[in-house]
Protein backbone atom coordinates (compact mmCIF):
# COMPACT_ATOMS: atom_id res chain seq x y z
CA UNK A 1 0.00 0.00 0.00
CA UNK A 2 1.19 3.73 -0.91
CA UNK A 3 -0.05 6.80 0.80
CA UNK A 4 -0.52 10.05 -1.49
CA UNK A 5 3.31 11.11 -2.47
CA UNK A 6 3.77 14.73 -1.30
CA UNK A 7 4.29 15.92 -5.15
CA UNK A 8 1.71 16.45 -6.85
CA UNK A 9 0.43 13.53 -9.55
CA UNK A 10 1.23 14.70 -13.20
CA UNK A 11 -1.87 12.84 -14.34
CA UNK A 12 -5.26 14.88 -14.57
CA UNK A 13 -7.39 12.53 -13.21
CA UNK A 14 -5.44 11.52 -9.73
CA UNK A 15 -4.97 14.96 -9.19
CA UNK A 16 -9.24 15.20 -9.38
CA UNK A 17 -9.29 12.30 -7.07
CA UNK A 18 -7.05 14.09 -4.33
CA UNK A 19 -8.83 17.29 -4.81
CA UNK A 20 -12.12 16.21 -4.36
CA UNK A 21 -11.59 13.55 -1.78
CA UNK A 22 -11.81 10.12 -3.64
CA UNK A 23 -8.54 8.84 -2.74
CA UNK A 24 -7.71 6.73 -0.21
CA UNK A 25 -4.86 4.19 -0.77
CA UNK A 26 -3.66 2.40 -3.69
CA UNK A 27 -1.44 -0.58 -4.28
CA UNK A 28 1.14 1.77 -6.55
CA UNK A 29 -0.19 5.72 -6.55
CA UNK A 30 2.97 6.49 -9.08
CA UNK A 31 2.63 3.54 -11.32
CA UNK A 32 -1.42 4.19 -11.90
CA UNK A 33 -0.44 7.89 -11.99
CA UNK A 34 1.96 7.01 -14.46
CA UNK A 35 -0.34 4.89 -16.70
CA UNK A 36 -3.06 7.86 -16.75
CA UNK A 37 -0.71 10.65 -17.39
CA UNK A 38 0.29 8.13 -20.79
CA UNK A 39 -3.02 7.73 -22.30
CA UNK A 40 -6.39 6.01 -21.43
CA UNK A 41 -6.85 3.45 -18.70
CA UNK A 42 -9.79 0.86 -18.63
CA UNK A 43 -10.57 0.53 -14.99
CA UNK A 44 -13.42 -1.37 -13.70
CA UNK A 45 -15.66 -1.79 -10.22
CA UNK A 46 -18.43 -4.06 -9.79
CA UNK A 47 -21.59 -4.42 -8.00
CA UNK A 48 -23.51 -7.29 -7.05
CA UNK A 49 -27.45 -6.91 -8.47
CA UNK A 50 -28.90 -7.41 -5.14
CA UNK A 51 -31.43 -4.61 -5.45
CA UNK A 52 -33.12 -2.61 -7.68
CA UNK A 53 -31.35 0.57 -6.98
CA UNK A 54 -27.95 2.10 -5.82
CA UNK A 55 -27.88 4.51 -2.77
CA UNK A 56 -26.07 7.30 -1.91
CA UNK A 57 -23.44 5.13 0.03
CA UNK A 58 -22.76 4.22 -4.12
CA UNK A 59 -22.61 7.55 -4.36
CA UNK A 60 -18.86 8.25 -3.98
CA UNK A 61 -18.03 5.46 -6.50
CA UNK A 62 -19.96 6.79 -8.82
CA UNK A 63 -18.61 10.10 -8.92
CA UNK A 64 -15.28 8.62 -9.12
CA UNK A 65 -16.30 7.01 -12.08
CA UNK A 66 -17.67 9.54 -13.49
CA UNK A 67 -14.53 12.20 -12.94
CA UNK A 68 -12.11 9.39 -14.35
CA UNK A 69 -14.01 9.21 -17.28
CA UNK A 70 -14.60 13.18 -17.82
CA UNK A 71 -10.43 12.97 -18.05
CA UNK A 72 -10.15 10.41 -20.78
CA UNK A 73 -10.21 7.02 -18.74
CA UNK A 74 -13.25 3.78 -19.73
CA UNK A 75 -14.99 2.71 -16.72
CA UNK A 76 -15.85 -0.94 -16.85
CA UNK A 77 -18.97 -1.82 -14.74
CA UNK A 78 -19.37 -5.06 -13.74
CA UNK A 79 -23.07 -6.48 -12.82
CA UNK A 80 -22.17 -9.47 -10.86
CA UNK A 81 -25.15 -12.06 -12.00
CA UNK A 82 -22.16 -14.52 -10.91
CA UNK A 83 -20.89 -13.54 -7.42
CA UNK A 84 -24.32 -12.68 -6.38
CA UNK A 85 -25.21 -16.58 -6.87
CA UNK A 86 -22.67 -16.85 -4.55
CA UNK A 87 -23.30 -13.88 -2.13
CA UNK A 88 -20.05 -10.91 -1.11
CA UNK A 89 -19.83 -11.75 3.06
CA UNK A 90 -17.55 -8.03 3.43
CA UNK A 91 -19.94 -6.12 5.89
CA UNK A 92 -21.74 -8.65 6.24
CA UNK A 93 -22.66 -10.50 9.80
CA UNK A 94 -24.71 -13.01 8.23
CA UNK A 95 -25.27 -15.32 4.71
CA UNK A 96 -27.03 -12.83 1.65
CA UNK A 97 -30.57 -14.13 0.27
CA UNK A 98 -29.70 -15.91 -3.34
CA UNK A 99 -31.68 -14.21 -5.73
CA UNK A 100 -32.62 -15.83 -9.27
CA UNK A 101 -31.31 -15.14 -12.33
CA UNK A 102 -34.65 -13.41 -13.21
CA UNK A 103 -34.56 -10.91 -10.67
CA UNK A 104 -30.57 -10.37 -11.17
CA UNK A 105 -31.27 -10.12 -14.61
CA UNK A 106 -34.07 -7.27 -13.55
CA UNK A 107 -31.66 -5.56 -10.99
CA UNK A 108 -29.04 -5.40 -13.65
CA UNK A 109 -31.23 -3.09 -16.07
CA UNK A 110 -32.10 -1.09 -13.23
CA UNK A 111 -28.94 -0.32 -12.32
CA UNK A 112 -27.99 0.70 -15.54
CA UNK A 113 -30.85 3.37 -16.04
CA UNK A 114 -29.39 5.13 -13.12
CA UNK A 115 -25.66 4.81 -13.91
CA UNK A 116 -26.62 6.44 -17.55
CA UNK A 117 -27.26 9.32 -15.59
CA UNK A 118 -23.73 10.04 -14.50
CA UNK A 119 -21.86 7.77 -17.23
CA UNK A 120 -21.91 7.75 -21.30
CA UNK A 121 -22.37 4.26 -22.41
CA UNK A 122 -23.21 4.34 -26.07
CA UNK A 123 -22.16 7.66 -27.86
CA UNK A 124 -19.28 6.14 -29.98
CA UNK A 125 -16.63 7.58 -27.96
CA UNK A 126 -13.47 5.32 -27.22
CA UNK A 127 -13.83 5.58 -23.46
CA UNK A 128 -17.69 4.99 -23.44
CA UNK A 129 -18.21 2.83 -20.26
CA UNK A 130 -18.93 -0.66 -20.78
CA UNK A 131 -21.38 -2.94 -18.96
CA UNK A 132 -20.61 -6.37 -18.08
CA UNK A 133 -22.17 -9.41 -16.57
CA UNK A 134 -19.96 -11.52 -14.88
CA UNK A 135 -22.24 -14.65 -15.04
CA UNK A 136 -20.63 -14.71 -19.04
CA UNK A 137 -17.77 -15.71 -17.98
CA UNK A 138 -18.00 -17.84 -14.31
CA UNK A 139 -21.08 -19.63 -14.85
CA UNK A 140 -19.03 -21.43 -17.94
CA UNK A 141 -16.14 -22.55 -15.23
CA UNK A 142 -15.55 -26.26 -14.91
CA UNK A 143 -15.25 -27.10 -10.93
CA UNK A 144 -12.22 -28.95 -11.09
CA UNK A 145 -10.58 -27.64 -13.86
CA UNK A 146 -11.02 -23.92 -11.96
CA UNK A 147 -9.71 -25.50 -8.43
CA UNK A 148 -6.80 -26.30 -10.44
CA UNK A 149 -6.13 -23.68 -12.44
CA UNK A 150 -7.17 -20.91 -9.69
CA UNK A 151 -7.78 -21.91 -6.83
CA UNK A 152 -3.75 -23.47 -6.14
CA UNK A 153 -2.88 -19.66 -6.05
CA UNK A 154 -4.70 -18.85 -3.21
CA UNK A 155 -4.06 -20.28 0.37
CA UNK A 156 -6.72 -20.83 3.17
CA UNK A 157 -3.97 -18.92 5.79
CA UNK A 158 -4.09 -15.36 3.80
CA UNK A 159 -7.92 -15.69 2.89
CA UNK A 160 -8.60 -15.80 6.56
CA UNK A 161 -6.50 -13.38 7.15
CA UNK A 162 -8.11 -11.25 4.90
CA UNK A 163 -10.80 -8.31 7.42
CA UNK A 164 -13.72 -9.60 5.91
CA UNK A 165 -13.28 -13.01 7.11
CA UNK A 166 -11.37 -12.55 10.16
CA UNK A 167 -14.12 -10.33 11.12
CA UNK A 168 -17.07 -12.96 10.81
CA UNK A 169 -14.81 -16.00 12.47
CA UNK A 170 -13.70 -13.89 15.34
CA UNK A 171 -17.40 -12.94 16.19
CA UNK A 172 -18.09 -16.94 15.65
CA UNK A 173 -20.77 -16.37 12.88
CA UNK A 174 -21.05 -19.10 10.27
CA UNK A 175 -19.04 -18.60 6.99
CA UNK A 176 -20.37 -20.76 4.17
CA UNK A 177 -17.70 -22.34 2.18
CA UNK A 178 -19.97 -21.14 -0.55
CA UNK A 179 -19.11 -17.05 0.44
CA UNK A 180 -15.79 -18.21 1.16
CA UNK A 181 -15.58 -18.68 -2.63
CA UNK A 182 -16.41 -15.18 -3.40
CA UNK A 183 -12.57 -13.92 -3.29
CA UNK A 184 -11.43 -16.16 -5.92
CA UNK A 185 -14.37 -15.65 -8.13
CA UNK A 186 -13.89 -11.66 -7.73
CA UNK A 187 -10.24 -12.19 -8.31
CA UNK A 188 -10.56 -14.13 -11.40
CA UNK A 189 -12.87 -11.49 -12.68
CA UNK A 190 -10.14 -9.16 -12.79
CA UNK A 191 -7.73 -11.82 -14.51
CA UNK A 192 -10.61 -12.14 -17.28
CA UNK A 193 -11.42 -8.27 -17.93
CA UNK A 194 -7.16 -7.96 -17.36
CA UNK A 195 -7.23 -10.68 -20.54
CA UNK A 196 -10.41 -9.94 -22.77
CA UNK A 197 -11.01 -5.74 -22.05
CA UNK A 198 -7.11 -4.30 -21.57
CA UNK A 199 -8.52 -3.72 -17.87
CA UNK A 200 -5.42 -2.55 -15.30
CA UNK A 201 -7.08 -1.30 -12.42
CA UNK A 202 -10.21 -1.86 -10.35
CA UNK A 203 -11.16 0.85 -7.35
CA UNK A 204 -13.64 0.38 -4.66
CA UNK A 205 -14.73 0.44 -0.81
CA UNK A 206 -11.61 0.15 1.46
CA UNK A 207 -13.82 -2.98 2.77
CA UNK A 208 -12.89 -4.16 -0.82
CA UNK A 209 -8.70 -4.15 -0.67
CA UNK A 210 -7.84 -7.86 0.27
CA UNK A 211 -9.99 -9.26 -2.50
CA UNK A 212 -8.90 -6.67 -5.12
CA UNK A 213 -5.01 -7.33 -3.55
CA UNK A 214 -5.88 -10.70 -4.71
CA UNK A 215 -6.93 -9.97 -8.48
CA UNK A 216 -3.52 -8.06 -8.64
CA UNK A 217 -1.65 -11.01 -7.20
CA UNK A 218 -3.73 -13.52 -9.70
CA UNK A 219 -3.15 -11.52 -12.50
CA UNK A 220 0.74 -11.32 -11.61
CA UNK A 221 1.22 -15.24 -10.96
CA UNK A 222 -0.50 -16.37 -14.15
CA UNK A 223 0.52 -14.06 -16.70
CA UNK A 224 3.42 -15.53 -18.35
CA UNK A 225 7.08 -14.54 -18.60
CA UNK A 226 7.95 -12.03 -20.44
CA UNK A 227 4.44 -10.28 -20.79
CA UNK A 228 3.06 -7.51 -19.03
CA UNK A 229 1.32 -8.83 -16.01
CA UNK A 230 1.19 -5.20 -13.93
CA UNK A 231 -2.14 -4.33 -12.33
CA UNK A 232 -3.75 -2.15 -9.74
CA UNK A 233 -6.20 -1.12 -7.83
CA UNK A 234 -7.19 1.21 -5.07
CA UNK A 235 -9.78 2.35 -2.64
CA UNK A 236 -12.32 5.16 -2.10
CA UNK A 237 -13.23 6.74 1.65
CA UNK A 238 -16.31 5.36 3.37
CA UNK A 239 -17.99 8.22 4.24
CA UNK A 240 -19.58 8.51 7.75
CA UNK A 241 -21.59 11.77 8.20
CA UNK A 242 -20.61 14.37 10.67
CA UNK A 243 -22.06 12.92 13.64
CA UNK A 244 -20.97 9.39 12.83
CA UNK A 245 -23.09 8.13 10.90
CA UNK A 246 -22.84 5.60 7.56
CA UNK A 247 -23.73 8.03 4.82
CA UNK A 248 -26.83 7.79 2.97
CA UNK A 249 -28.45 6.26 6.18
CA UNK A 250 -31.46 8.26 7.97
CA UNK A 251 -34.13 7.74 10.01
CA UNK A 252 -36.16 6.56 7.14
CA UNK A 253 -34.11 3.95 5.32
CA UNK A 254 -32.04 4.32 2.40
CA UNK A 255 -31.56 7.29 0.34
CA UNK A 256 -31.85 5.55 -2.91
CA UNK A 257 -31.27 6.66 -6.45
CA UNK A 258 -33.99 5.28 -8.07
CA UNK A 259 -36.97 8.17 -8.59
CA UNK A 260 -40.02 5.19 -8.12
CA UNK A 261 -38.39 4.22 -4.56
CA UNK A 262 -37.56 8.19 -3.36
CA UNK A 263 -38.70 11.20 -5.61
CA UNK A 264 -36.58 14.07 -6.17
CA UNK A 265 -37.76 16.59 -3.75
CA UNK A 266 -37.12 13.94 -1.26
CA UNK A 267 -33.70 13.71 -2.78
CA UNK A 268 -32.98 17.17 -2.86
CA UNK A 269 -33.97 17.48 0.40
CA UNK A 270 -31.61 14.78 1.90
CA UNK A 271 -29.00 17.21 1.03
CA UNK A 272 -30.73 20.30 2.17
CA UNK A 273 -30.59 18.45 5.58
CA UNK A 274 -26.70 17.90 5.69
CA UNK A 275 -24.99 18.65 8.80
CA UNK A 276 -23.60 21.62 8.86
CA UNK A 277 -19.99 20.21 8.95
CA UNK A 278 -20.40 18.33 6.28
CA UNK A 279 -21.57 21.06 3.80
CA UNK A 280 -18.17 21.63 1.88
CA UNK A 281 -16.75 17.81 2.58
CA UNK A 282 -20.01 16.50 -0.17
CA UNK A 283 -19.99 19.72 -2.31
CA UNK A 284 -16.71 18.65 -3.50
CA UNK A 285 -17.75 14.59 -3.63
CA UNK A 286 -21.15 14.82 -5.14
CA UNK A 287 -20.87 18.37 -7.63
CA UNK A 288 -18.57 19.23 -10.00
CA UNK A 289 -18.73 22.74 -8.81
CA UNK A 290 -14.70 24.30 -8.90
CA UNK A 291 -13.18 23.97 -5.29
CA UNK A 292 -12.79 27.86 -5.33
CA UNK A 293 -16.63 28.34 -5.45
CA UNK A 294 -17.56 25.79 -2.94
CA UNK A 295 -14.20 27.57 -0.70
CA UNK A 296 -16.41 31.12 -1.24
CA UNK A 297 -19.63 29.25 -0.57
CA UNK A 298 -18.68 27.62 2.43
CA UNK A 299 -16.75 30.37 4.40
CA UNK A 300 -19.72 31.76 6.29
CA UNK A 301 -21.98 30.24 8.50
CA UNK A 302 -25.72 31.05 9.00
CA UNK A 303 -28.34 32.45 5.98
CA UNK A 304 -24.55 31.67 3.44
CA UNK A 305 -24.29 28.28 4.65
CA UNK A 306 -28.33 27.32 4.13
CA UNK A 307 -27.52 28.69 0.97
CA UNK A 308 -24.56 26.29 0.10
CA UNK A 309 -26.52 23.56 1.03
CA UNK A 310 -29.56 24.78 -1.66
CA UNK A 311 -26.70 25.00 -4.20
CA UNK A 312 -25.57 21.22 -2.71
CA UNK A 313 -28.90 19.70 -2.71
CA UNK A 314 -29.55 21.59 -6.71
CA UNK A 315 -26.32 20.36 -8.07
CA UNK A 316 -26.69 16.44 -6.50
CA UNK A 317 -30.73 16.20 -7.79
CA UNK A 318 -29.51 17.95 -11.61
CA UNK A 319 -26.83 15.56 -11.91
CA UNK A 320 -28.77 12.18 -10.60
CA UNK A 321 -32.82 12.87 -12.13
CA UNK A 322 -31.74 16.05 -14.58
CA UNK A 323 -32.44 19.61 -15.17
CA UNK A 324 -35.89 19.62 -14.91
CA UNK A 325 -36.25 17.97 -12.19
CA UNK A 326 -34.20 19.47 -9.83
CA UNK A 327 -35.66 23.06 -10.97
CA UNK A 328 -39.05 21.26 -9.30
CA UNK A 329 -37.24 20.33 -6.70
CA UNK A 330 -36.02 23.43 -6.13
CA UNK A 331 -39.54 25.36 -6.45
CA UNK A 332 -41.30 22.90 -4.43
CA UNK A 333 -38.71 23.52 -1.47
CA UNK A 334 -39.03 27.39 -1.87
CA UNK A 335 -43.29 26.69 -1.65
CA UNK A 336 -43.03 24.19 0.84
CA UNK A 337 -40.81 25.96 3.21
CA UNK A 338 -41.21 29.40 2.26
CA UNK A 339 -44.54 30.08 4.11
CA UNK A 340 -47.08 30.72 1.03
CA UNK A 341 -49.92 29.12 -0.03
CA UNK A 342 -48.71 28.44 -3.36
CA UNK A 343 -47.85 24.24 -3.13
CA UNK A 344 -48.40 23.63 -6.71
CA UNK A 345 -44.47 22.18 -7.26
CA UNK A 346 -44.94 20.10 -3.94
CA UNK A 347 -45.11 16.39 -4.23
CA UNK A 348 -48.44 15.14 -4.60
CA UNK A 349 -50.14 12.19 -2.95
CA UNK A 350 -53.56 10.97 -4.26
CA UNK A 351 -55.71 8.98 -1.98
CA UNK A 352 -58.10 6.20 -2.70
CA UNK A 353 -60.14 6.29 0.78
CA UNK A 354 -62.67 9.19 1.32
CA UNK A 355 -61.84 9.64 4.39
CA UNK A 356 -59.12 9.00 6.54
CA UNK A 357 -57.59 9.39 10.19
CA UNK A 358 -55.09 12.22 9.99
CA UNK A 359 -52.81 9.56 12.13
CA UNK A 360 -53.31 6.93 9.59
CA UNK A 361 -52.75 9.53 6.55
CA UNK A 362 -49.28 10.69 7.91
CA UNK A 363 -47.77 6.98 8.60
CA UNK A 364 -48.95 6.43 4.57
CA UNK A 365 -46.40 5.18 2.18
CA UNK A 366 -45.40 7.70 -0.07
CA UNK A 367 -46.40 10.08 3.32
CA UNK A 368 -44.17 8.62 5.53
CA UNK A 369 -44.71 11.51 7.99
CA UNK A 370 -43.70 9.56 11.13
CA UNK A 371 -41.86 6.46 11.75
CA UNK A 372 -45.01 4.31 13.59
CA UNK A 373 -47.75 5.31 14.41
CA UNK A 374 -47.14 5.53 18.24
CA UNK A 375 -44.72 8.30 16.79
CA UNK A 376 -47.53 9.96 15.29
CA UNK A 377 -50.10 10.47 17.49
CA UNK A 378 -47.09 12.00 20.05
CA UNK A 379 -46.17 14.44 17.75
CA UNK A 380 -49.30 15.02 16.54
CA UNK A 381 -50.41 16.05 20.03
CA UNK A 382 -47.22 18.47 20.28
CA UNK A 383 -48.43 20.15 17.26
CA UNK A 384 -46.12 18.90 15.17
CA UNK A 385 -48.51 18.30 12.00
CA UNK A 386 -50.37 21.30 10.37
CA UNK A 387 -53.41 21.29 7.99
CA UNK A 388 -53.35 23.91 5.31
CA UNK A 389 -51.12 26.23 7.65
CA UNK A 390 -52.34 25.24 10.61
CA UNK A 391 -51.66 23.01 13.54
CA UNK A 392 -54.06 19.95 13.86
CA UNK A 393 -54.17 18.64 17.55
CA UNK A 394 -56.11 15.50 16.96
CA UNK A 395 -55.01 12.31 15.99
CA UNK A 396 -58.53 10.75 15.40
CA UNK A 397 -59.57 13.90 13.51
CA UNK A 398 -61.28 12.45 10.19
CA UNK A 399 -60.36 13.84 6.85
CA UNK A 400 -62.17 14.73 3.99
CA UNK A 401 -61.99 16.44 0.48
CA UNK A 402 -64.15 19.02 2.35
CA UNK A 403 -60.85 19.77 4.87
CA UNK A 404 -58.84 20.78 1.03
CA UNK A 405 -58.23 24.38 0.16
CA UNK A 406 -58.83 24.68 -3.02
CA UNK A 407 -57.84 21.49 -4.77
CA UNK A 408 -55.49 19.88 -2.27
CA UNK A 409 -55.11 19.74 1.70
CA UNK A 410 -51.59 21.27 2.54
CA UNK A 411 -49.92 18.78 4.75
CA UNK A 412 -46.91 19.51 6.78
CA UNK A 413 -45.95 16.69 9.10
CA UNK A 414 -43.08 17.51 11.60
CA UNK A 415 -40.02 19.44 10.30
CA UNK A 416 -39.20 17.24 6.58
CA UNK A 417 -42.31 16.87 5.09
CA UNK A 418 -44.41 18.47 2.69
CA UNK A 419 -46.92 16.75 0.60
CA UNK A 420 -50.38 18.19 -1.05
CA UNK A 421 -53.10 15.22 0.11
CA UNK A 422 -56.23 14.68 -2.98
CA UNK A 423 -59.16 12.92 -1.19
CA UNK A 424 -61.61 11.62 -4.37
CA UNK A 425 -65.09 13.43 -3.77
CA UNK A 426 -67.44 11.48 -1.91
């Protein structure tokens, strides 16, 4: 492992990665440096199709991605249909549900939707990222014939040794000898995009290095004599908010990327609610705003600092769901917030019923005022839930399309959310 060299990296793109905070350590800084100060590099990282959408804990690899291949550089993205038969046990305490090759086939398209939003894939361009699966290549392995070939690289002393499993032996959870299989897989999918794609370097999570160590080291032993056998890889930050916390985690789940599972407004107003500390730290990770601005932008506190987290939350929504969108965003924050009557950018929620408790209409999906409803009804009492402007004291208190003003009931439910509520006549 190298630590950033005190001069500074001739290569355009490491120099982005130390400027806006997507370095962390690398197996050879000046030999990758090297590479991308010569010409283009194909790099890859991977993801396992375990869900429909990425999350904002994706978020930092993304960017990366996306900056390396602003500067020249092909990003490789690898769906893994093939490990996630086989399940990734880093950060993991327990065994990951197998999915079918239906729904990983599902995931997989989903994924790519969003990472078209940040990467160009098809626009006949010589670094236009590519989008593997790795099932292609592992599901065709022959047990024995991979044991033999593969697996006499590796021994069962280092593997162990390796975080990820220490970590699950030492707290005495089971480790299936079928996740135990997941380093050589990942491995050997570096020695095949290393063969087949020209690929020299992966990046990832720091909870990533011993199995990407291990692609280097595969790549090294069975490349032969007298060829170039020279990989890399290296790692991204973590990022923990302020306060400690994983990022992209709140109160309410996952802050996902995917518009059907969390609308823009409610991404733009993850950001808006940023600690304070953390304002200038994910201006320069998630925007591609010039460190000099977000330097100007973040020097004052109070009324300049709400304001650098507006220009944040903006930048982070145009980038992920587009232009328009985040202009809605945008508006609908200004209404919601602002103290007007005027909600017509404000998310919208449609209801089928009537009529309907106001404790049961702000624990509604796609409300999702309050946590439980036990939550509720507290905060309800507090007067933490207004109706058209005003506070409502009454959890029981039955709603109508005779409570709307105008066209829609104005619902604010504690200090995050703003939705306009359509009851259906009766």
């Amino acid at each position: 492992m190298t630590v950033v060299p005190a001069l500074q990296p001739r290569s355009t793109a490491l120099a982005t990665f130390l400027e806006r905070g997507y370095f962390e350590q690398a197996s050879d800084f000046a030999a990758i440096d090297a590479e991308m100060h010569a010409g283009m590099v194909s790099f890859y990282v991977g993801y396992d199709p375990t869900g429909s959408s990425l999350h904002v804990g994706h978020l930092v690899q993304v960017m990366a991605m996306r900056a390396l291949q602003r500067c020249g550089h092909r990003p490789i993205v690898i769906v893994g249909g093939g490990t996630a038969m086989v399940g990734d046990p880093s950060g993991k305490s327990e065994a990951r549900k197998l999915l079918s090759t239906a729904e990983i086939e599902a995931n997989a398209a989903a994924l790519k939707r969003q990472l078209a939003q940040f990467l160009h894939f098809d626009s006949g361009a010589s670094n236009d990222a590519v989008m593997l699966n790795n099932a292609d290549w592992l599901l065709q392995l022959r047990y024995i014939d991979f044991l033999r070939e593969i697996g006499r690289h590796f021994t069962v002393n280092r593997m162990v040794a390796v975080k990820t499993y220490r970590d699950r032996l030492d707290a005495e959870i089971p480790l299936s000898f079928l996740e135990f299989n997941y380093q050589l897989l990942q491995a050997y999918d570096f020695l095949h995009l290393f063969r087949h794609h020209a690929c020299t370097l992966q990046f990832g999570g720091s909870d990533q290095w011993g199995n990407m160590v291990a692609g280097i080291e595969l790549i090294r032993r069975m490349t032969p004599e007298g060829e170039p056998g020279v990989a890399h890889c290296l790692t991204l930050p973590l990022l923990t908010t302020a306060d400690g916390r994983k990022m992209g985690k709140t109160e309410r789940g996952a802050v996902w990327l995917d518009a059907e599972r969390l609308p823009p407004f409610d991404y733009y107003q993850f950001w808006v609610g940023c600690d304070d500390r953390d304002v200038a730290k994910y201006l320069r990770i998630f925007t591609e705003l010039p460190v000099a601005e977000i330097a100007a932008l973040t020097q004052a506190g109070g009324a300049a600092l709400n304001a650098a987290k507006a220009r944040l939350a903006y930048e982070a929504t145009r980038l992920l769901h587009g232009q328009d969108a985040a202009d809605t965003a945008h508006t609908a924050a200004r209404q919601a917030f602002g103290g007007g009557n005027d909600w017509s950018a404000v998310p919208e929620h449609r209801l089928e019923q009537t009529t309907l408790r106001l404790v049961d209409l702000v624990t509604l999906p796609g409300v999702d005022g309050f946590k439980s409803r036990r939550e509720a009804k507290q905060c309800i009492e507090q007067g933490a839930v207004k109706l058209n402007g005003e506070a409502c004291l009454d959890p029981n208190r039955l709603l109508s399309a005779a409570d709307q003003s105008g066209e829609y009931l104005r619902l604010q439910a504690g200090k995050k959310t703003r939705v306009r509520v359509y009851f259906p006549p009766p």
